[in-house]
Protein backbone atom coordinates (compact mmCIF):
# COMPACT_ATOMS: atom_id res chain seq x y z
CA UNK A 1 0.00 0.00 0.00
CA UNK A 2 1.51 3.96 -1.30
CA UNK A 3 1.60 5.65 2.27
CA UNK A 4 -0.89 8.98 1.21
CA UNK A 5 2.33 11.28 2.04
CA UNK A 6 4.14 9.42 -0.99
CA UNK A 7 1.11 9.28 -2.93
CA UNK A 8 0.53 13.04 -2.41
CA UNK A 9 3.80 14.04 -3.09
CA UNK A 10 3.58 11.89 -6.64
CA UNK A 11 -0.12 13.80 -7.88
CA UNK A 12 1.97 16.71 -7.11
CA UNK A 13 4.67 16.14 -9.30
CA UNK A 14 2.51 14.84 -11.86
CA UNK A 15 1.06 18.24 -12.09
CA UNK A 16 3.94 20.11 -12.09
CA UNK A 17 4.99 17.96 -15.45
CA UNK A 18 1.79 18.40 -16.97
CA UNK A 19 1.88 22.35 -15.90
CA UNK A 20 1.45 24.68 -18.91
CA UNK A 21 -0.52 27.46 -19.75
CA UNK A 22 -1.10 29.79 -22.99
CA UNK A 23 -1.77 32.90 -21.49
CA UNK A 24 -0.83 33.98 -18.03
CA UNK A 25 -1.91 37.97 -17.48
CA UNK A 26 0.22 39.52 -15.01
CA UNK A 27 -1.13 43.00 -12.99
CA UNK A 28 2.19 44.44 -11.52
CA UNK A 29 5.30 43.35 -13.67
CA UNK A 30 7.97 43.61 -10.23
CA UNK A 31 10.02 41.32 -8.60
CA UNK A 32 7.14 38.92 -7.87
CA UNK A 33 5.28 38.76 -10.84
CA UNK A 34 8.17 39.85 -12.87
CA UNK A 35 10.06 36.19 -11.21
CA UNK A 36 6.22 34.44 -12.26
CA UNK A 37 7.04 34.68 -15.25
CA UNK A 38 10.97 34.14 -15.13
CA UNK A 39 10.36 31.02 -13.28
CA UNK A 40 8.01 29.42 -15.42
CA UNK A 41 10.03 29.44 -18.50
CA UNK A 42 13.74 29.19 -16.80
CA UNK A 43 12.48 26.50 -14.59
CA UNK A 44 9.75 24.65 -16.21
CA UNK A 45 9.98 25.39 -19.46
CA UNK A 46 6.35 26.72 -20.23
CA UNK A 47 6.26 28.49 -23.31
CA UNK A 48 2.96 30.00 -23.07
CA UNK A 49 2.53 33.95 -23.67
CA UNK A 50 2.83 35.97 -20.92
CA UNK A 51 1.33 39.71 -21.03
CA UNK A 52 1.85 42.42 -18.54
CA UNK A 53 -0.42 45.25 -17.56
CA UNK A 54 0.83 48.71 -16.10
CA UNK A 55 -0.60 51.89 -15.31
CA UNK A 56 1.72 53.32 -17.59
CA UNK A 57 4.12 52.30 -20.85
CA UNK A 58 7.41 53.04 -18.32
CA UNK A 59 5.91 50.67 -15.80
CA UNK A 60 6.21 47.77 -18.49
CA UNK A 61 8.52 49.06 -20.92
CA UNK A 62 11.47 47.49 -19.40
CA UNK A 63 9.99 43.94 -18.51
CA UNK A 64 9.51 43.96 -22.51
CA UNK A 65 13.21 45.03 -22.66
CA UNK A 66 14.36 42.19 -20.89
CA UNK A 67 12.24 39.61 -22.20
CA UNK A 68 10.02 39.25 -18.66
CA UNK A 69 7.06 39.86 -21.28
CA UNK A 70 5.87 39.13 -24.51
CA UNK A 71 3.04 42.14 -24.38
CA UNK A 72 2.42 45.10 -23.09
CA UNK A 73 -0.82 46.56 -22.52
CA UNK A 74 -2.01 49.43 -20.40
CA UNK A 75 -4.59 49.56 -17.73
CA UNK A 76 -6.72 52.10 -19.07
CA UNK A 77 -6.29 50.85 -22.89
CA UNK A 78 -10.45 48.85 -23.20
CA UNK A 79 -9.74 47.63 -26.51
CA UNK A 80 -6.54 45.97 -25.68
CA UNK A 81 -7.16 44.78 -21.63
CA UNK A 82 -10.14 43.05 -23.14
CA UNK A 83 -8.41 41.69 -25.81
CA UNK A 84 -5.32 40.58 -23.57
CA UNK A 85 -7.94 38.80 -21.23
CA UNK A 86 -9.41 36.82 -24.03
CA UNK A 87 -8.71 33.02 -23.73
CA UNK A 88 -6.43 33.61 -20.53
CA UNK A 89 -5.49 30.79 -18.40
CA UNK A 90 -4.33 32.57 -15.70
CA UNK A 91 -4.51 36.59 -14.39
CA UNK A 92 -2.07 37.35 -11.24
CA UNK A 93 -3.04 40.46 -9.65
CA UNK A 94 0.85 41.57 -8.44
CA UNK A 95 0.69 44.97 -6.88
CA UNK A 96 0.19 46.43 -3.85
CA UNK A 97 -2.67 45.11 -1.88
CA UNK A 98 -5.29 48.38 -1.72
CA UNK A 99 -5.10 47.92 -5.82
CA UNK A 100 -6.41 44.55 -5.86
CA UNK A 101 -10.15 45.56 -5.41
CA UNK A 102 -9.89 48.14 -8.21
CA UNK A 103 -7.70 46.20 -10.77
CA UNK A 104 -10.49 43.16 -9.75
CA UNK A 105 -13.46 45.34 -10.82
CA UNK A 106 -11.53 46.71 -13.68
CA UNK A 107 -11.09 43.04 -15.34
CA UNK A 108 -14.72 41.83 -14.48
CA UNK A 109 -15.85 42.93 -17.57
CA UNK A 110 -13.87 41.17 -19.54
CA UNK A 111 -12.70 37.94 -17.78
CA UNK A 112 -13.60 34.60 -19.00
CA UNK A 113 -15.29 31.79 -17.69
CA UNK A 114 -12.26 29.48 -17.82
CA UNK A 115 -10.02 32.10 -16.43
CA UNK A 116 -8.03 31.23 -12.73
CA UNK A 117 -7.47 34.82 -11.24
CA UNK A 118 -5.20 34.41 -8.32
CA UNK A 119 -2.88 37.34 -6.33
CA UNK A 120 0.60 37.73 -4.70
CA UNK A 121 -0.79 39.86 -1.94
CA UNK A 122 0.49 39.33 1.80
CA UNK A 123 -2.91 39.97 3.07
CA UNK A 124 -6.60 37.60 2.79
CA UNK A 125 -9.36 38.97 4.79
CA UNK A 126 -9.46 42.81 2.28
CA UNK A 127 -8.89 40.16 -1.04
CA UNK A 128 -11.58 37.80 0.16
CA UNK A 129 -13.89 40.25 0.08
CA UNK A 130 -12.90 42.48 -2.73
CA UNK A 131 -13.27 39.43 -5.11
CA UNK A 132 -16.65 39.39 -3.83
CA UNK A 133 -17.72 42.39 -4.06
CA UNK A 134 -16.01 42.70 -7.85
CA UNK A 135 -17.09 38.97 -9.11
CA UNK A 136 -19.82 38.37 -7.25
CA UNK A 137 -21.38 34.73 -8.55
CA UNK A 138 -18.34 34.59 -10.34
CA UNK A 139 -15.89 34.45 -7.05
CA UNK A 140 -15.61 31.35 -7.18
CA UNK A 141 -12.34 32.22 -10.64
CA UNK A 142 -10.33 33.59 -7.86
CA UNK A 143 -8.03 31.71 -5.79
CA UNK A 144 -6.42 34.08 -2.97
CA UNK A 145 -2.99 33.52 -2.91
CA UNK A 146 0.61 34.44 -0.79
CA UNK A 147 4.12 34.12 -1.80
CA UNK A 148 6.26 33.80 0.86
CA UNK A 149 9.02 35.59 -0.86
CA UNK A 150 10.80 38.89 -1.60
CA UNK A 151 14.17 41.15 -1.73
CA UNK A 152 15.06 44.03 -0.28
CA UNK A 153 15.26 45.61 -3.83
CA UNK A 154 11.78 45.70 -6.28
CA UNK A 155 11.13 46.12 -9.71
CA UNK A 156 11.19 44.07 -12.52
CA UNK A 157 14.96 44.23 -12.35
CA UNK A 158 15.25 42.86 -9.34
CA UNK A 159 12.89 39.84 -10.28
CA UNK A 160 14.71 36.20 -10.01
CA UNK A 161 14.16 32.74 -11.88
CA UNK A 162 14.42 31.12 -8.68
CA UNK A 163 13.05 33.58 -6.07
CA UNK A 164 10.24 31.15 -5.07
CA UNK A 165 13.00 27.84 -4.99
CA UNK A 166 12.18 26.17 -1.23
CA UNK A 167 10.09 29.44 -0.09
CA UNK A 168 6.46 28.83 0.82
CA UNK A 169 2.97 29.70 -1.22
CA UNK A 170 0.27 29.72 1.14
CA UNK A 171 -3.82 29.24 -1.00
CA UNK A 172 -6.27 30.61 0.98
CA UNK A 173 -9.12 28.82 -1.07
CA UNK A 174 -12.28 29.90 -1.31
CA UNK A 175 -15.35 27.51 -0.49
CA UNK A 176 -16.89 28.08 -3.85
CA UNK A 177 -13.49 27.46 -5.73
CA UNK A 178 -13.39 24.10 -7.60
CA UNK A 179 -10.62 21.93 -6.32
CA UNK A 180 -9.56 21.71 -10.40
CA UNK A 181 -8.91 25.85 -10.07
CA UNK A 182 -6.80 25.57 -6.78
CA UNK A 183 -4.59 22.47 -8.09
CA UNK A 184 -4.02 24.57 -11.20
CA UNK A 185 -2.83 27.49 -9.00
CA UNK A 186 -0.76 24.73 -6.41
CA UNK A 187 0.66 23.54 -10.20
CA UNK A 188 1.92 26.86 -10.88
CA UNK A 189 3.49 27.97 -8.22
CA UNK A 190 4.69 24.55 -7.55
CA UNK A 191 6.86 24.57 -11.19
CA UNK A 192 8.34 27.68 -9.85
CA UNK A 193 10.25 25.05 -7.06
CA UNK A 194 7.99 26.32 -4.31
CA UNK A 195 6.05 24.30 -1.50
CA UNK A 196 2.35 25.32 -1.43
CA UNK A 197 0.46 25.42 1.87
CA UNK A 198 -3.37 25.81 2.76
CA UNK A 199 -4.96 27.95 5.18
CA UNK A 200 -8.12 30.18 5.58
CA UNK A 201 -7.66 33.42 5.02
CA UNK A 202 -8.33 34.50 9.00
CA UNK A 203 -5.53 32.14 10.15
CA UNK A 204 -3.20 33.92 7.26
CA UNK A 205 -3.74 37.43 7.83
CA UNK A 206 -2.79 36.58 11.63
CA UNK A 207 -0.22 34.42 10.99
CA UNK A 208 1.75 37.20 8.91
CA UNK A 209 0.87 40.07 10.89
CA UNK A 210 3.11 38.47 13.84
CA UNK A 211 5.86 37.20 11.16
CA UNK A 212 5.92 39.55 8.39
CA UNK A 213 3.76 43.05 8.67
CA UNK A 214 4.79 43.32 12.39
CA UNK A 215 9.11 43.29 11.61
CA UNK A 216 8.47 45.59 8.64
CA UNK A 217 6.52 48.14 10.74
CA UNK A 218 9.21 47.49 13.73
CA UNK A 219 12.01 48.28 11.19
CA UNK A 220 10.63 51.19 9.70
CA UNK A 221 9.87 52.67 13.33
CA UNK A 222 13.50 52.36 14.23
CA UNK A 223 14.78 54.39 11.39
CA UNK A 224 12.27 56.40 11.89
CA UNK A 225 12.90 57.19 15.71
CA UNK A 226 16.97 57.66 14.17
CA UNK A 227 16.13 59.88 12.20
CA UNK A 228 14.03 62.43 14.39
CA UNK A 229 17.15 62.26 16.77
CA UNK A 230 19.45 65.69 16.83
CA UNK A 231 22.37 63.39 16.60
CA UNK A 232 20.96 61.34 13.66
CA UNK A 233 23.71 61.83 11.18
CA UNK A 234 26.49 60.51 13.71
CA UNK A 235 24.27 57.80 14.95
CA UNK A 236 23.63 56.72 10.89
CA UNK A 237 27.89 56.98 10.89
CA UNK A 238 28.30 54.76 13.65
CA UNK A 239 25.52 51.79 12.49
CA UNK A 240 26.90 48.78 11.71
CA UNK A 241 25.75 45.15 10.95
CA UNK A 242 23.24 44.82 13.65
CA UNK A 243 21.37 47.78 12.30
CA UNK A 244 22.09 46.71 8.93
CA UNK A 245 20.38 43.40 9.83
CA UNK A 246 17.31 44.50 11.90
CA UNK A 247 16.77 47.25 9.39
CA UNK A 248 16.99 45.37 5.91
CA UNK A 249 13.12 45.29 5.15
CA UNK A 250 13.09 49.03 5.62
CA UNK A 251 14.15 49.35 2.12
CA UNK A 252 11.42 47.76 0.76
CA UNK A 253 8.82 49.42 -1.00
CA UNK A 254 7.00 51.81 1.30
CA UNK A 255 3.49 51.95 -0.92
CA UNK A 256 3.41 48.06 -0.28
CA UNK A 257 3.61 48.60 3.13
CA UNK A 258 1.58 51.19 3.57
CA UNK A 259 -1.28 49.10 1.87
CA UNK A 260 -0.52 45.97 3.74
CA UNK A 261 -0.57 47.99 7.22
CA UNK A 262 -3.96 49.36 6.57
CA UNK A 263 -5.31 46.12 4.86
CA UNK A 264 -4.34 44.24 8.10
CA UNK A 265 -4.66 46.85 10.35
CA UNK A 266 -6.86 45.24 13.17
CA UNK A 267 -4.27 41.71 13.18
CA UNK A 268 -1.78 44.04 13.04
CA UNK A 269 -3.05 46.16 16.13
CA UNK A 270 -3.46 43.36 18.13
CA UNK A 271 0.82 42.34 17.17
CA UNK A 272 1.69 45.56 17.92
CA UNK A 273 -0.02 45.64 21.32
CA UNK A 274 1.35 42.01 22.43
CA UNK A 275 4.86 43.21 21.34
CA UNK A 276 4.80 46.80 23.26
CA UNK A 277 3.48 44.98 26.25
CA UNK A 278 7.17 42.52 25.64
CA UNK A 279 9.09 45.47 25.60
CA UNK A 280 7.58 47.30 28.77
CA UNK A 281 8.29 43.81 30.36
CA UNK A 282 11.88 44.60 28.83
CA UNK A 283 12.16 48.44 30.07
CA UNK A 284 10.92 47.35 33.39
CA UNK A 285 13.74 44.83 34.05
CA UNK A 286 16.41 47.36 32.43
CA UNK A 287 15.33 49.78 34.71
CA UNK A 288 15.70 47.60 37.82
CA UNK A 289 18.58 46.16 36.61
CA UNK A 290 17.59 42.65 36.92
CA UNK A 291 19.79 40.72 34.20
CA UNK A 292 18.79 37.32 35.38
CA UNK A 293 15.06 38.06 33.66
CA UNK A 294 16.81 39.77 30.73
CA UNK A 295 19.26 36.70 30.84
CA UNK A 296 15.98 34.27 30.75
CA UNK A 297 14.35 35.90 28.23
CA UNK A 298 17.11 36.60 25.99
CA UNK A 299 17.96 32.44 26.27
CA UNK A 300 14.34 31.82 25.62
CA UNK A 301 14.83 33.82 22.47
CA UNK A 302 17.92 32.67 21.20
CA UNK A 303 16.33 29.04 22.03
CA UNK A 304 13.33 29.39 19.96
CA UNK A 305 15.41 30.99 16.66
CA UNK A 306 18.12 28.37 16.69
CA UNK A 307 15.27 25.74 17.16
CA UNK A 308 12.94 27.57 13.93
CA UNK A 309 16.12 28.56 12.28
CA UNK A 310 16.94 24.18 11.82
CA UNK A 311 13.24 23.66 11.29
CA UNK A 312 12.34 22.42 14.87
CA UNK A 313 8.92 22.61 16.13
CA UNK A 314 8.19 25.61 18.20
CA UNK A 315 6.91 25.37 21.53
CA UNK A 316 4.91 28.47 23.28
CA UNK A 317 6.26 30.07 26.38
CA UNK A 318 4.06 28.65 29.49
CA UNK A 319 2.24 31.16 31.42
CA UNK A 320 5.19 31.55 34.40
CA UNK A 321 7.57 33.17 31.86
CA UNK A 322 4.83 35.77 30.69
C-alpha cells in the first residue's frame, strides 16, 4: 500500500509535469510577478505567452526590454485589456494590496469563464472580500494567494528565476473554488520550485501580521525614531551590521507597506499591542537592573530561533515566563 504522504507528493509532481498554460496575465510586472514569469520558463519550461499590464508604458517598458514579457498593454487601454484577457489561463493580480479591489473590478468585464485569477498579496481577509464584491457569482475564478518571498530591492529588475526555490505559497481557497482551479494554481506555483500550503484566510492574515507586517513596521519605526534624533547623522555613521540586519526590510517598498498595514490593520493592532506589552516587560527589568530576567528571556529567544532557524517545532512560552 503507497503511504498517502508518498502518494501526495507523486499527484503533485505529476502536475507540475503536466503544468502549462497559454496565457498567463500579469497585474504588476515587479520582482514577484516579474520572477512568475521568469520562473516558469527558466524553470519549467512553459512556453505559453505571458502579457503584462501597467498603469503606464514606463511601468512595463522594461519587462519587454528584458524579455520578462511578450506584451504590453495598459490599464486604461479597453480595446486591448479586453483583448489581452481573451482566452487567458491565468490573471495574477501583483501589486500592492489596496489595488487589488480596483484592478479586480476593472477586469470583471472582460474575464472569462475558464479564467483562474489568483494574487501575490500578503494579506486575505481585504482580497476575500474584494473578489466578492467585484465577481460576485463569479468568485468562485479567484483563488487568494501568498508568496512567501521577496528582496530588499523591487522592480522588474530585481525579479529572479528562482526567487520562489524552497520558499512557501500559502492558497487561501475559497469555499466556492473548484478543487480543479486551486490544483491549477498549487501547479503553478509549484513549477516555480515552491512548497504550497493551505490555510483560511483568518488564520493567514494573523499568521503574517506576527511574522511579516509586524518586523516591517518594527524596522521602519526604528529608522524612523533615528532619524528624528538631533544626533541622527552621527548615529547613521556609527551603524553597523546589527542595524544593517534589523533594518533590511526598511528598504522595501513603502506603498506596499503602507497598503498591507492598513489592509491588516486590526491583526496588526493586536501584534503591535502584544509586542509593546514585551518590551515594557523589557524596560521594566532594564530599569531595575535585573539581568537574570533579561538573561531568561534573551535564552528563551535565542532558544526558539536556533530551534525555527533548523526547522524544529516551536513550543509556546508557558504562562510563568509571561
Amino acid at each position: 500500500m503507497v503511504h498517502p504522504s508518498r502518494r501526495k507528493a507523486r499527484f503533485y509532481r505529476c502536475l507540475v509535469a503536466a503544468f502549462s498554460f497559454n496565457k498567463l496575465v500579469i497585474f504588476g510586472v515587479g520582482l514577484i510577478g516579474g520572477s512568475l514569469a521568469r520562473a516558469l520558463r527558466e524553470r519549467s519550461g512553459a512556453t505559453g505567452e505571458v502579457v503584462g499590464v501597467g498603469r503606464s508604458m514606463k511601468s512595463v517598458e522594461r519587462a519587454l526590454e528584458l524579455g520578462v514579457i511578450d506584451s504590453a498593454v495598459l490599464l486604461d487601454d479597453d480595446r486591448a485589456l479586453e483583448h489581452a484577457l481573451r482566452g487567458a489561463d491565468f490573471v495574477l493580480i501583483a501589486a500592492p494590496v489596496a489595488q487589488t479591489a480596483p484592478l479586480l473590478r476593472r477586469i470583471a468585464p472582460f474575464l472569462d469563464a475558464r479564467t483562474i485569477v489568483t494574487d501575490a498579496g500578503s494579506t486575505k481577509n481585504d482580497a476575500v472580500s474584494a473578489a466578492r464584491a467585484a465577481l460576485g457569482d463569479r468568485a468562485a475564478q479567484f483563488v487568494p494567494g501568498h508568496p512567501i518571498a521577496g528582496r530588499e530591492s523591487s522592480g522588474v529588475d530585481a525579479a529572479l528565476p528562482d526567487l520562489y526555490v524552497d520558499r512557501n505559497v500559502v492558497l487561501c481557497p475559497l469555499p466556492e473554488n473548484t478543487p480543479e482551479s486551486v490544483e491549477r494554481v498549487a501547479a503553478m506555483w509549484l513549477a516555480t520550485g515552491a512548497s504550497v500550503h493551505r490555510m483560511s484566510a483568518e488564520q493567514h492574515d494573523g499568521v503574517f501580521a506576527s511574522v511579516s507586517h509586524l518586523p516591517h513596521v518594527l524596522s521602519f519605526a526604528l529608522v524612523e525614531q533615528i532619524l528624528e534624533a538631533p544626533d541622527a547623522a552621527l548615529k547613521f555613521s556609527f551603524a553597523a551590521g546589527g542595524f544593517r540586519d534589523f533594518t533590511r526590510i526598511a528598504a522595501s517598498s513603502p506603498e506596499m507597506w503602507r497598503d498591507v498595514c492598513i489592509a491588516n490593520r486590526a491583526a496588526l493592532l493586536t501584534e503591535i499591542d502584544a509586542y509593546t506589552k514585551v518590551l515594557a516587560r523589557f524596560r521594566e527589568a532594564i530599569d531595575a537592573s535585573d539581568g537574570a530576567a533579561l538573561e531568561a528571556a534573551f535564552e528563551r529567544s535565542r532558544t526558539a530561533r536556533s530551534v525555527w532557524q533548523q526547522g524544529g517545532a516551536i513550543k509556546a512560552a508557558d504562562d510563568s515566563t509571561q
